[in-house]
N, C-alpha and C. Protein backbone atom coordinates (compact mmCIF):
# COMPACT_ATOMS: atom_id res chain seq x y z
N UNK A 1 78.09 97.19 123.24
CA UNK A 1 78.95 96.41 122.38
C UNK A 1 78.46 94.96 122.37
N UNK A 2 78.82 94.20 121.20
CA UNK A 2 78.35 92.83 121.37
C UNK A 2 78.92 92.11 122.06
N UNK A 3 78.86 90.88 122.16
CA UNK A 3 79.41 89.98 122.70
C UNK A 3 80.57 89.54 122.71
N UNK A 4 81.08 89.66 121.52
CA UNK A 4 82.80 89.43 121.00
C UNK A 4 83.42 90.56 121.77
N UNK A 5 82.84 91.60 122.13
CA UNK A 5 83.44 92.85 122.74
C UNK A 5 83.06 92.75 124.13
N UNK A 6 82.19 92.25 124.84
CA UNK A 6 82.18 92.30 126.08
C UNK A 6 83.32 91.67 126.75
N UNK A 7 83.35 90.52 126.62
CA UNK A 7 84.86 90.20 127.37
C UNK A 7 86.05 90.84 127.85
N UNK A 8 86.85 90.95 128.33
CA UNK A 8 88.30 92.10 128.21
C UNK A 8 88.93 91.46 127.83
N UNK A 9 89.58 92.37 127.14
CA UNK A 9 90.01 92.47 125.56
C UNK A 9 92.05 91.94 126.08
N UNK A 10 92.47 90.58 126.15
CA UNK A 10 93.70 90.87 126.18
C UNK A 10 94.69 91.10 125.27
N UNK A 11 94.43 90.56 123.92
CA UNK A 11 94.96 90.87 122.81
C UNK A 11 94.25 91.32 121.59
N UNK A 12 94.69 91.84 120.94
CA UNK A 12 93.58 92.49 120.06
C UNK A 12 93.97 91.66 118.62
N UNK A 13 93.39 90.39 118.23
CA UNK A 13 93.59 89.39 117.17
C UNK A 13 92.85 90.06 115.97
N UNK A 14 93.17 89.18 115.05
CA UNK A 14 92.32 90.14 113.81
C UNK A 14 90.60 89.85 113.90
N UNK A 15 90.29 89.27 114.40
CA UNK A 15 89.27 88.63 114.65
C UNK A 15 88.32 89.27 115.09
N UNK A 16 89.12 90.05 116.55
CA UNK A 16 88.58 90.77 117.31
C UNK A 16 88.56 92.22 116.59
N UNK A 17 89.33 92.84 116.06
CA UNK A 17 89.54 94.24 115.45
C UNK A 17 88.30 94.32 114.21
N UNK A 18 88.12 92.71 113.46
CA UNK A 18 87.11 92.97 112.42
C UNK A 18 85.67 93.18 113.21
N UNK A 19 85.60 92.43 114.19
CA UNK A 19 84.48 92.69 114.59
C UNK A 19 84.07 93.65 115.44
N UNK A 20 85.48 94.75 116.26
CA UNK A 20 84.82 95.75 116.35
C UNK A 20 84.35 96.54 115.43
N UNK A 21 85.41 96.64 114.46
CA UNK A 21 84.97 97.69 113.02
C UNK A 21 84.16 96.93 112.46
N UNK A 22 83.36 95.82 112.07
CA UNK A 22 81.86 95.97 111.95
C UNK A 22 81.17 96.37 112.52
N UNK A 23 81.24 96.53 114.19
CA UNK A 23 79.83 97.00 114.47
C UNK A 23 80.02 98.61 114.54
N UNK A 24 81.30 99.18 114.45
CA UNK A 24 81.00 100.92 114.14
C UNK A 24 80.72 101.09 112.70
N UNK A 25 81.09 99.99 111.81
CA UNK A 25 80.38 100.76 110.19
C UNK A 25 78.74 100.18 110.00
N UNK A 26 78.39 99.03 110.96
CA UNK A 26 77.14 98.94 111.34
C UNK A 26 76.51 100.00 112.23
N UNK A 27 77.37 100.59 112.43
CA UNK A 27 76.72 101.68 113.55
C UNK A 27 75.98 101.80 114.53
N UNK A 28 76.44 100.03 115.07
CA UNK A 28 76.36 99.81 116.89
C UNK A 28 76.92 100.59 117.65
N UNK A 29 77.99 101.00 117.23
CA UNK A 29 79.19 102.10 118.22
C UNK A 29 79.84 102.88 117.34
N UNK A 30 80.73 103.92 117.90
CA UNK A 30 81.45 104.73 117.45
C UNK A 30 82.76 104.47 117.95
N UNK A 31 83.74 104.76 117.18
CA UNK A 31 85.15 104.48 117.43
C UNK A 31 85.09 105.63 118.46
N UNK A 32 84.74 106.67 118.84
CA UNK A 32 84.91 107.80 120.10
C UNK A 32 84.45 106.30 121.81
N UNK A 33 83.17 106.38 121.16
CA UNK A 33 82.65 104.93 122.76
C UNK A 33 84.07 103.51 122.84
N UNK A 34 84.05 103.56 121.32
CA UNK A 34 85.08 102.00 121.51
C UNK A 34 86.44 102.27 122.43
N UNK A 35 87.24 103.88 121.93
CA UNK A 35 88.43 103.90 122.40
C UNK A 35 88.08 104.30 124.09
N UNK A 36 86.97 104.70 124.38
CA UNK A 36 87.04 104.83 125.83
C UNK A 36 86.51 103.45 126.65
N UNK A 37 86.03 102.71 125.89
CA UNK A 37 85.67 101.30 126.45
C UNK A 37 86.48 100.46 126.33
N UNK A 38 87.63 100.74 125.28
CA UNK A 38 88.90 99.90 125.76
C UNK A 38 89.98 100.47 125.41
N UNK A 39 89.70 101.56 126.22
CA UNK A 39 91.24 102.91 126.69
C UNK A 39 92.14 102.56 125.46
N UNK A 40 91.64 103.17 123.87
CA UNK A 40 92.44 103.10 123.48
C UNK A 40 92.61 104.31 122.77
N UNK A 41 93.79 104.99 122.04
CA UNK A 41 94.04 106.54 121.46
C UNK A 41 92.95 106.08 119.64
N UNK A 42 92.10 107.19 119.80
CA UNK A 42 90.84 107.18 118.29
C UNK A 42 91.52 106.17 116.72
N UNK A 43 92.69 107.06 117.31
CA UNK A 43 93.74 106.95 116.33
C UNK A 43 93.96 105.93 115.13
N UNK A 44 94.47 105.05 116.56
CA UNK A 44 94.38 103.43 116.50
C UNK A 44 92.97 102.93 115.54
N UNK A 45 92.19 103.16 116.53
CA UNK A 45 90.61 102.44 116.13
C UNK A 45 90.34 102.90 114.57
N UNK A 46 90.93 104.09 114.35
CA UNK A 46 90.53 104.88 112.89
C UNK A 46 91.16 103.90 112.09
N UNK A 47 92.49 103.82 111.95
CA UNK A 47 93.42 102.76 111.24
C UNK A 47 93.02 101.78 110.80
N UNK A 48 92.50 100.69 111.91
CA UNK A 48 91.53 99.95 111.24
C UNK A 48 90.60 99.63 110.77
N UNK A 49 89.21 100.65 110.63
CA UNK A 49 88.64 101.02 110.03
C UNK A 49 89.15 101.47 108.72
N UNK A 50 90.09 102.42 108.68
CA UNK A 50 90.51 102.84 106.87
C UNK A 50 91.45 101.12 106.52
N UNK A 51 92.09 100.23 107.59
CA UNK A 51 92.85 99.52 106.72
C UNK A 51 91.27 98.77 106.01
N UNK A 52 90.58 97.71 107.29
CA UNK A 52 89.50 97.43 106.49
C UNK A 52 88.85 98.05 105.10
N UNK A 53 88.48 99.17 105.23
CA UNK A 53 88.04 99.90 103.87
C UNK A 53 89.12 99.88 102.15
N UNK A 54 90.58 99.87 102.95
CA UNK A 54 90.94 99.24 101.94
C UNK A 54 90.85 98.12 101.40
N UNK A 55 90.68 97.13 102.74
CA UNK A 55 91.18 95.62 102.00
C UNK A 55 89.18 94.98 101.27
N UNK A 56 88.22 95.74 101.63
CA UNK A 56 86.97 95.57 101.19
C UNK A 56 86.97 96.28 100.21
N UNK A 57 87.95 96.80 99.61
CA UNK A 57 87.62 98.10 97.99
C UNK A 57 88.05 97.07 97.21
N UNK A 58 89.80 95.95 97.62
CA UNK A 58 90.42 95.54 96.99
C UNK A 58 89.55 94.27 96.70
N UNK A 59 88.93 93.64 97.65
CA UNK A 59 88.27 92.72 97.80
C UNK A 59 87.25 92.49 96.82
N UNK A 60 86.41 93.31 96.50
CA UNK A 60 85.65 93.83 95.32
C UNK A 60 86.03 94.75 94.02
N UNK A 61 87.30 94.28 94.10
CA UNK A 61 87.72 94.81 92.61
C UNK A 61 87.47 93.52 91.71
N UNK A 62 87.50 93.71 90.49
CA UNK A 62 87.22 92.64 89.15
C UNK A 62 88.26 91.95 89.35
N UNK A 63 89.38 92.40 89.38
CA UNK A 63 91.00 92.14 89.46
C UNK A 63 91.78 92.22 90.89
N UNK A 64 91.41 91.54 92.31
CA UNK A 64 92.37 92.32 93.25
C UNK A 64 93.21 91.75 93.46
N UNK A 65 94.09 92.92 94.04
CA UNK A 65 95.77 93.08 93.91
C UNK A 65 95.95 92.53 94.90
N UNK A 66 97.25 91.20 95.44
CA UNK A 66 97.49 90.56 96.03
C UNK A 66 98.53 91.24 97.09
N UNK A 67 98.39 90.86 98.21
CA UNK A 67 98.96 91.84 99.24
C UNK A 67 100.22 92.47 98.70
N UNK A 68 101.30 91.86 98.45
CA UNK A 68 102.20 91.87 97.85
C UNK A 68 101.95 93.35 97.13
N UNK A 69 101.40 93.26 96.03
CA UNK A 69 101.56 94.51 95.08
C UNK A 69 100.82 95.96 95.98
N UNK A 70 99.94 95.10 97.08
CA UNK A 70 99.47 96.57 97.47
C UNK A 70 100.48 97.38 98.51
N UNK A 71 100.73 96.37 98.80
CA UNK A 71 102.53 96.69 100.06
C UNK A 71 103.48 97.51 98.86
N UNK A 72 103.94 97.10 97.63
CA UNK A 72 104.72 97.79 96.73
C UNK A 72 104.20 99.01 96.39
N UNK A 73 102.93 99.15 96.02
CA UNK A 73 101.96 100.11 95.57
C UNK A 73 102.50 101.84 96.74
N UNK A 74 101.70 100.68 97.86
CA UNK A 74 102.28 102.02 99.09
C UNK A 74 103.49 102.50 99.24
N UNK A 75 104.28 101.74 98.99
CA UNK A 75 105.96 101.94 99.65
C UNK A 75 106.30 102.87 98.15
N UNK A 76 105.79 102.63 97.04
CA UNK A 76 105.96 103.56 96.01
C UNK A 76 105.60 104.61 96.27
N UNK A 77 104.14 105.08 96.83
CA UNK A 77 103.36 106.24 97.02
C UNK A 77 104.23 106.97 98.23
N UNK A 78 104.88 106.22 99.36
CA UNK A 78 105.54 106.53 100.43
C UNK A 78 106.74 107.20 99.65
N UNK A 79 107.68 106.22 99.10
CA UNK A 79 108.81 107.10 98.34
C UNK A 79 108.81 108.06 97.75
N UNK A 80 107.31 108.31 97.02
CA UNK A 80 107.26 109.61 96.02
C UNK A 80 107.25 111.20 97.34
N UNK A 81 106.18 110.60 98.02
CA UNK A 81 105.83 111.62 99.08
C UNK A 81 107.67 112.42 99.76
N UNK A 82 108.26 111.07 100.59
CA UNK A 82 109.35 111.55 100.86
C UNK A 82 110.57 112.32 99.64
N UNK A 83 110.37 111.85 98.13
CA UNK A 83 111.24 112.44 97.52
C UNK A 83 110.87 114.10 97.50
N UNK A 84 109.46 114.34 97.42
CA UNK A 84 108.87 115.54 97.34
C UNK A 84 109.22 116.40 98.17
N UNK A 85 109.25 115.95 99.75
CA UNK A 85 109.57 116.53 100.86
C UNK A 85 110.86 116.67 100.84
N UNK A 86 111.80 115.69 100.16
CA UNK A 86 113.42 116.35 100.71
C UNK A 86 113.84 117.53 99.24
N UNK A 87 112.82 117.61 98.38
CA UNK A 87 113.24 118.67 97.06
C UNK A 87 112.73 119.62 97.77
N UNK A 88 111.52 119.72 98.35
CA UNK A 88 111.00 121.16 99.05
C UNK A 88 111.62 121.71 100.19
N UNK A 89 112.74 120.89 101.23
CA UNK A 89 113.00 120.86 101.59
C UNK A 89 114.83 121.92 101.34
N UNK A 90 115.51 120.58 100.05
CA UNK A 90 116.53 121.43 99.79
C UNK A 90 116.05 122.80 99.48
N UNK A 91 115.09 122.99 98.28
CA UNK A 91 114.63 124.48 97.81
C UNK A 91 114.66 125.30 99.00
N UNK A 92 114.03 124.93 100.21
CA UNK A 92 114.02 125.94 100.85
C UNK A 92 115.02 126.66 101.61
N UNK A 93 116.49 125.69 101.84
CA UNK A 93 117.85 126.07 102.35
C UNK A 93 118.32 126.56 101.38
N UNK A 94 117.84 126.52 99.97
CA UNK A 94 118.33 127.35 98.97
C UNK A 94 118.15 128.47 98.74
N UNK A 95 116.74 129.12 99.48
CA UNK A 95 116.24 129.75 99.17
C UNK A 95 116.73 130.74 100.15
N UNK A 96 116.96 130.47 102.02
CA UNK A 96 117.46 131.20 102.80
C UNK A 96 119.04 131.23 102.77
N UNK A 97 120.28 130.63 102.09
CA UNK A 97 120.85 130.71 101.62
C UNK A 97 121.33 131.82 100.70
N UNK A 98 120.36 132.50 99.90
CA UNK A 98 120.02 133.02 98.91
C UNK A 98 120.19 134.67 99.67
N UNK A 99 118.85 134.32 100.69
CA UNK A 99 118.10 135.39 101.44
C UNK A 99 118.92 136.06 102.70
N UNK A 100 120.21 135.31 102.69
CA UNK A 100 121.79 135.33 103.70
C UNK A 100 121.24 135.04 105.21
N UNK A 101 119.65 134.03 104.96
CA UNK A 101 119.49 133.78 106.23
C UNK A 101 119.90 132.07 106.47
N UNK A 102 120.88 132.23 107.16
CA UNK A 102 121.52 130.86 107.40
C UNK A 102 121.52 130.49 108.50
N UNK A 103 121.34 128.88 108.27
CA UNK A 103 121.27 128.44 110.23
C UNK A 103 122.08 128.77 110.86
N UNK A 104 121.55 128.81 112.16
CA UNK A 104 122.83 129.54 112.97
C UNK A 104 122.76 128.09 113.79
């Protein structure tokens, strides 16, 4: 790891997070080496890698969308998802309902 990463790590600033995820999309390291070099779950490390990738798509758009609309954007995409899930959801108590299999 470089230098910004050798140190131990007490807070993880944005500073520090961009420059680990440069050097795994430089492909100094892998988020698998990073989370065991600073005990952290892949998970995490993935996150910021995809947030980066978003905010470098938006970054290079003709037009980019100011945090604001991309925060609305999601929380729209979030609402649609959950409306989907509670219709598939009722359907399906409708459906065992139907089928006289009811919660017990």
């Amino acid at each position: 790891m470089s230098m910004v990463m050798e140190e131990e790590v007490k807070r993880w600033t944005a500073k520090r997070k961009a420059a680990l995820v440069t050097e795994i999309i430089q492909g100094k390291t892998t988020v698998a080496e990073a989370s065991r070099a600073f005990d952290m779950p892949p998970s995490e490390i993935e996150e910021w890698v995809d947030e980066a990738k978003r905010g470098m798509e938006n970054a290079l758009r003709a037009k980019p969308l100011d945090v604001r609309e991309q925060y609305e954007r999601q929380i729209k995409e979030l609402q649609e998802a959950y409306g989907e899930a509670m219709l598939e959801l009722r359907a399906r108590k409708k459906l065992a309902s139907l089928l006289g299999e009811e919660d017990k």
